[in-house]
Protein backbone atom coordinates (compact mmCIF):
# COMPACT_ATOMS: atom_id res chain seq x y z
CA UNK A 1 14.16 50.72 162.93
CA UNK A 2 15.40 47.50 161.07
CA UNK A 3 12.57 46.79 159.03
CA UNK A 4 14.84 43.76 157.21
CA UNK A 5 14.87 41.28 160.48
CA UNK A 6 11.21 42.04 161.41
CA UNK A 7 8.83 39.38 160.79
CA UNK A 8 5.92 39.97 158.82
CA UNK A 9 3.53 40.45 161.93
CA UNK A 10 5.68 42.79 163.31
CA UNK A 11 6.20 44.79 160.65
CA UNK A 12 2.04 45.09 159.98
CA UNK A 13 1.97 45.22 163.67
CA UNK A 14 4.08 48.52 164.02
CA UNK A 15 2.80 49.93 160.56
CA UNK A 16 -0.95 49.59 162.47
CA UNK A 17 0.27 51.45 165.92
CA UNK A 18 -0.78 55.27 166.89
CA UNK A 19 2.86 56.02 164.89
CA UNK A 20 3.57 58.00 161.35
CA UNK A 21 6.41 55.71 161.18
CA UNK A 22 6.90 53.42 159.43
CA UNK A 23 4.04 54.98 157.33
CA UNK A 24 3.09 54.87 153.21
CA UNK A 25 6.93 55.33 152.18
CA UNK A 26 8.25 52.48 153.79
CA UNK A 27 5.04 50.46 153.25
CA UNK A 28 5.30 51.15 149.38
CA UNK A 29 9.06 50.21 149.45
CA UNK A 30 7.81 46.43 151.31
CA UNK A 31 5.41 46.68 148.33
CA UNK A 32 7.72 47.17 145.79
CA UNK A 33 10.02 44.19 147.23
CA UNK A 34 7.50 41.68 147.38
CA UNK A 35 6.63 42.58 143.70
CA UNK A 36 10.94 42.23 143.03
CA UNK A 37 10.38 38.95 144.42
CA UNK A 38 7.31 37.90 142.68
CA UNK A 39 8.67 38.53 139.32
CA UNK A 40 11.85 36.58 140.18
CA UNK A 41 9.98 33.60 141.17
CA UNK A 42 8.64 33.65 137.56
CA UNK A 43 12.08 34.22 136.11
CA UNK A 44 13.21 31.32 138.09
CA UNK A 45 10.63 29.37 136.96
CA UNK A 46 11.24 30.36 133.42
CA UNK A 47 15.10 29.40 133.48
CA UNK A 48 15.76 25.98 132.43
CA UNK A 49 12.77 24.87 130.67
CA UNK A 50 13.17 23.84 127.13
CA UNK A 51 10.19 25.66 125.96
CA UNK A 52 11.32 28.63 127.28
CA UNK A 53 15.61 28.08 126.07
CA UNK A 54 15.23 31.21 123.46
CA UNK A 55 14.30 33.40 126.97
CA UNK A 56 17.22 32.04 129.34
CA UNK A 57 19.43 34.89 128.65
CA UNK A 58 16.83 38.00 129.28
CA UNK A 59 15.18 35.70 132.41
CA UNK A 60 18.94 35.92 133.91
CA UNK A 61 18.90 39.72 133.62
CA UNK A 62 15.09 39.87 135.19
CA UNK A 63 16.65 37.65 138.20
CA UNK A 64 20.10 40.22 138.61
CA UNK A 65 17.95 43.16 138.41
CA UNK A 66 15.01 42.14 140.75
CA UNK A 67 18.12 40.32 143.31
CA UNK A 68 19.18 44.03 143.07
CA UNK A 69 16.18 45.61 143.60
CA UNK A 70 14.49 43.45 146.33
CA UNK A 71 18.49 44.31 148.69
CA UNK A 72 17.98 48.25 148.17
CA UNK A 73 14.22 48.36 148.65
CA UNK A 74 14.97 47.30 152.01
CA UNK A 75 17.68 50.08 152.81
CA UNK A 76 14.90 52.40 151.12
CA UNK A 77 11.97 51.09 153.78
CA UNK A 78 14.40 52.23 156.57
CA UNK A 79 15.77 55.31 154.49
CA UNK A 80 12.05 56.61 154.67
CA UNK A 81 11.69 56.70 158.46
CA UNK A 82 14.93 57.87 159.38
CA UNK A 83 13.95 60.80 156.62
CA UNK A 84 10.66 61.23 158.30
CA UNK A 85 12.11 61.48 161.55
CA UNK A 86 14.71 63.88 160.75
CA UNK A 87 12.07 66.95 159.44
CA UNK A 88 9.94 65.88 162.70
CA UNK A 89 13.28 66.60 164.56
CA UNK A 90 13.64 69.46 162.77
CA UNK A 91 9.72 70.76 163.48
CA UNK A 92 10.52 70.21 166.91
CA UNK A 93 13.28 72.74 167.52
CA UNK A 94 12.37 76.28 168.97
CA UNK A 95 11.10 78.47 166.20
CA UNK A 96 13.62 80.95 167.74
CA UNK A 97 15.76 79.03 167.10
CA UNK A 98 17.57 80.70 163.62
CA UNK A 99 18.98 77.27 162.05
CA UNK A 100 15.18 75.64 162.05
CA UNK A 101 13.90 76.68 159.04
CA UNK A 102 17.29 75.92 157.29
CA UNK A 103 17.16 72.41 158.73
CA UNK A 104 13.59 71.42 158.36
CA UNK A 105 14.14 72.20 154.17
CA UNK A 106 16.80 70.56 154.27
CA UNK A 107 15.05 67.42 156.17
CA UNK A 108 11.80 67.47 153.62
CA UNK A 109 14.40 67.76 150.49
CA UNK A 110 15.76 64.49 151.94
CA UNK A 111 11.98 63.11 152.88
CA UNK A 112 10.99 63.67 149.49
CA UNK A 113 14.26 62.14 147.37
CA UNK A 114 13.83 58.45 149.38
CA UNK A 115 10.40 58.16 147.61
CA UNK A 116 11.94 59.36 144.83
CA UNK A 117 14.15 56.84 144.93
CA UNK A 118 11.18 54.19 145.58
CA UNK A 119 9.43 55.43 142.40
CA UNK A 120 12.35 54.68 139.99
CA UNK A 121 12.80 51.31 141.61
CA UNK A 122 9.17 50.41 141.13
CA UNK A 123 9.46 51.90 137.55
CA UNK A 124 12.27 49.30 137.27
CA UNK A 125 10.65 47.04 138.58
CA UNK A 126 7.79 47.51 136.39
CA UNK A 127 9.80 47.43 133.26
CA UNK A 128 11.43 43.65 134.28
CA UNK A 129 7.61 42.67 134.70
CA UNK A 130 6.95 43.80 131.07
CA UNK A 131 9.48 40.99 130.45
CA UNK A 132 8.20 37.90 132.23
CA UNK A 133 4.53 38.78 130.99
CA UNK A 134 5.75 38.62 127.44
CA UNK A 135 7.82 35.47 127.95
CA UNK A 136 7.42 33.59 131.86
CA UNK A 137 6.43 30.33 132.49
CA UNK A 138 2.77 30.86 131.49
CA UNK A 139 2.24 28.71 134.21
CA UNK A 140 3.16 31.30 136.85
CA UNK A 141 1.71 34.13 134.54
CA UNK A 142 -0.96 35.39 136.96
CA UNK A 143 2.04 36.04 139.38
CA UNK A 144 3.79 37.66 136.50
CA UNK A 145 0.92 40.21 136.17
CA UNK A 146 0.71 40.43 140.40
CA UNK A 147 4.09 41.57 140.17
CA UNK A 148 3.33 44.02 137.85
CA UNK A 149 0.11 45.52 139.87
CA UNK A 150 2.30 45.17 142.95
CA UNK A 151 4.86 47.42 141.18
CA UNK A 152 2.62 50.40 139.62
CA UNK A 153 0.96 50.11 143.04
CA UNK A 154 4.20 51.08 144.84
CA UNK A 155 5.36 53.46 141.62
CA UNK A 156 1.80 55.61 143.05
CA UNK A 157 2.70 55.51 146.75
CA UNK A 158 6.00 56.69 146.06
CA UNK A 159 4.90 59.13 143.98
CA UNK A 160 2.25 60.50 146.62
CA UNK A 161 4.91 60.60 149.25
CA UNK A 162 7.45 62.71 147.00
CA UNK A 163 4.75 64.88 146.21
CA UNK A 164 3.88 65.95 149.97
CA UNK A 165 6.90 66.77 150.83
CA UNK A 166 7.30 69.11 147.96
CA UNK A 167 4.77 70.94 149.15
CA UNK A 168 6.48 72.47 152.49
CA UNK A 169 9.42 73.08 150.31
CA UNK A 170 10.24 76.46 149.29
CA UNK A 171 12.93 75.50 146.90
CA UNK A 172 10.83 76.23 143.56
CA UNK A 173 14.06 74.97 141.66
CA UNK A 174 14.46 71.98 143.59
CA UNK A 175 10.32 71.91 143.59
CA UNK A 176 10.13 71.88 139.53
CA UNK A 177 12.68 69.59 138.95
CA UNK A 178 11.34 66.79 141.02
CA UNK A 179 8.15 67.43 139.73
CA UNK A 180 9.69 67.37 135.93
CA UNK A 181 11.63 64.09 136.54
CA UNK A 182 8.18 62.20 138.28
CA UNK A 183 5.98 63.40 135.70
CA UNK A 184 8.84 61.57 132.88
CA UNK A 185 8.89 58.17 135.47
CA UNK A 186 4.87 58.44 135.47
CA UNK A 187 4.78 58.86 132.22
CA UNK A 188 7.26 56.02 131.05
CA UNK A 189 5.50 53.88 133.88
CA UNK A 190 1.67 54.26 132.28
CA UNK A 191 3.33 52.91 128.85
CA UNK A 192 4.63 50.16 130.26
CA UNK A 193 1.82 49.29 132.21
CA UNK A 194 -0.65 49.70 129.47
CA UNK A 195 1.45 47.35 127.23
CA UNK A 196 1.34 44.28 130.46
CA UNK A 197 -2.81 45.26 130.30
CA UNK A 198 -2.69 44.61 126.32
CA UNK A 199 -1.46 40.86 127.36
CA UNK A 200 -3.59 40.43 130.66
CA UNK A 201 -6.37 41.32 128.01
CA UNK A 202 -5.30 38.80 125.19
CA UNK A 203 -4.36 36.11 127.77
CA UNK A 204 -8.08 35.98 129.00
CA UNK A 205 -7.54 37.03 132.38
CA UNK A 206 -10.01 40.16 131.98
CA UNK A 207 -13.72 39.30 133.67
């Protein structure tokens, strides 16, 4: 499925069928895109402007990094339902069949490490966001700080997804690493996001 050259409509239209595909994965990968592109609509508007000339050079990094992030959150969207298909392949062969349980770990080890990959995009994403709330065009700031929501939003989805797929796997190695390494992206994730609700708060846009 090429989520990239679906329109919008499409895309909600399939997410809304009688499907698991494309399900929360993908969806939280669109997510995290849309909040790439928010926050380099504010860079953009940042660059330029005289009021703004001691911020040119870290704006430029926000728009490379978000440019970067929007391309492989796309491959990521699709990277979650091929993943998803692959362990319902895998569910599907006979359970006679002595190479099924070996494939279906191997298909949920892979179904859990593209949200993985979502979640340290969105932490990423999160951390550019940090940027452009400190020092955007304040007069795009409210899309600065929709970026950021959009962002921790998808860091949670992708963070759900990982962690169901852990749960069929009986790697406890493989289990208690990925659970290690989420619990460090949460973690660094929270700070920053605390920080962008410090200057939501002291820019008045708390009711």
């Amino acid at each position: 499925m090429d989520i990239k050259n679906m329109t919008l409509k499409e895309f909600c239209d399939k997410v809304s069928e009688k499907s698991p595909v494309p399900g929360g994965g993908a969806v939280g990968a669109v997510v995290a895109a849309l909040a790439a592109s928010l926050n380099q609509m504010v860079a953009n508007l940042t660059l330029g402007k005289k009021k703004y000339e001691d911020f040119q050079e870290v704006m430029e990094e926000v728009l490379e990094s978000m440019e970067y992030s929007r391309n492989k959150l796309q491959e990521i969207a699709s990277k979650d339902i091929e993943a998803f298909n692959e362990v319902m392949e895998a569910i599907k062969l006979p359970k006679d069949n002595p190479d099924r349980g070996i494939k279906l770990q191997e298909a949920l080890k892979k179904a859990a490490d593209v949200p993985f990959e979502l979640a340290r995009e969105a932490r990423n994403i999160l951390k550019y966001c940090q940027i452009t709330c400190k020092w955007g065009n304040k007069n795009a700031i409210s899309d600065a700080y929709s970026a950021a929501e959009l962002s921790r939003a998808a860091f949670r989805i992708a963070m759900y997804n990982v962690l169901i797929n852990l749960k069929s796997i009986k790697d406890e190695e493989f289990v208690d690493n990925y659970k290690s390494e989420l619990q460090e992206l949460k973690n660094e994730a929270q700070g920053i996001y605390k920080d962008i609700r410090e200057l939501i708060k002291e820019n008045g846009f708390e009711i």
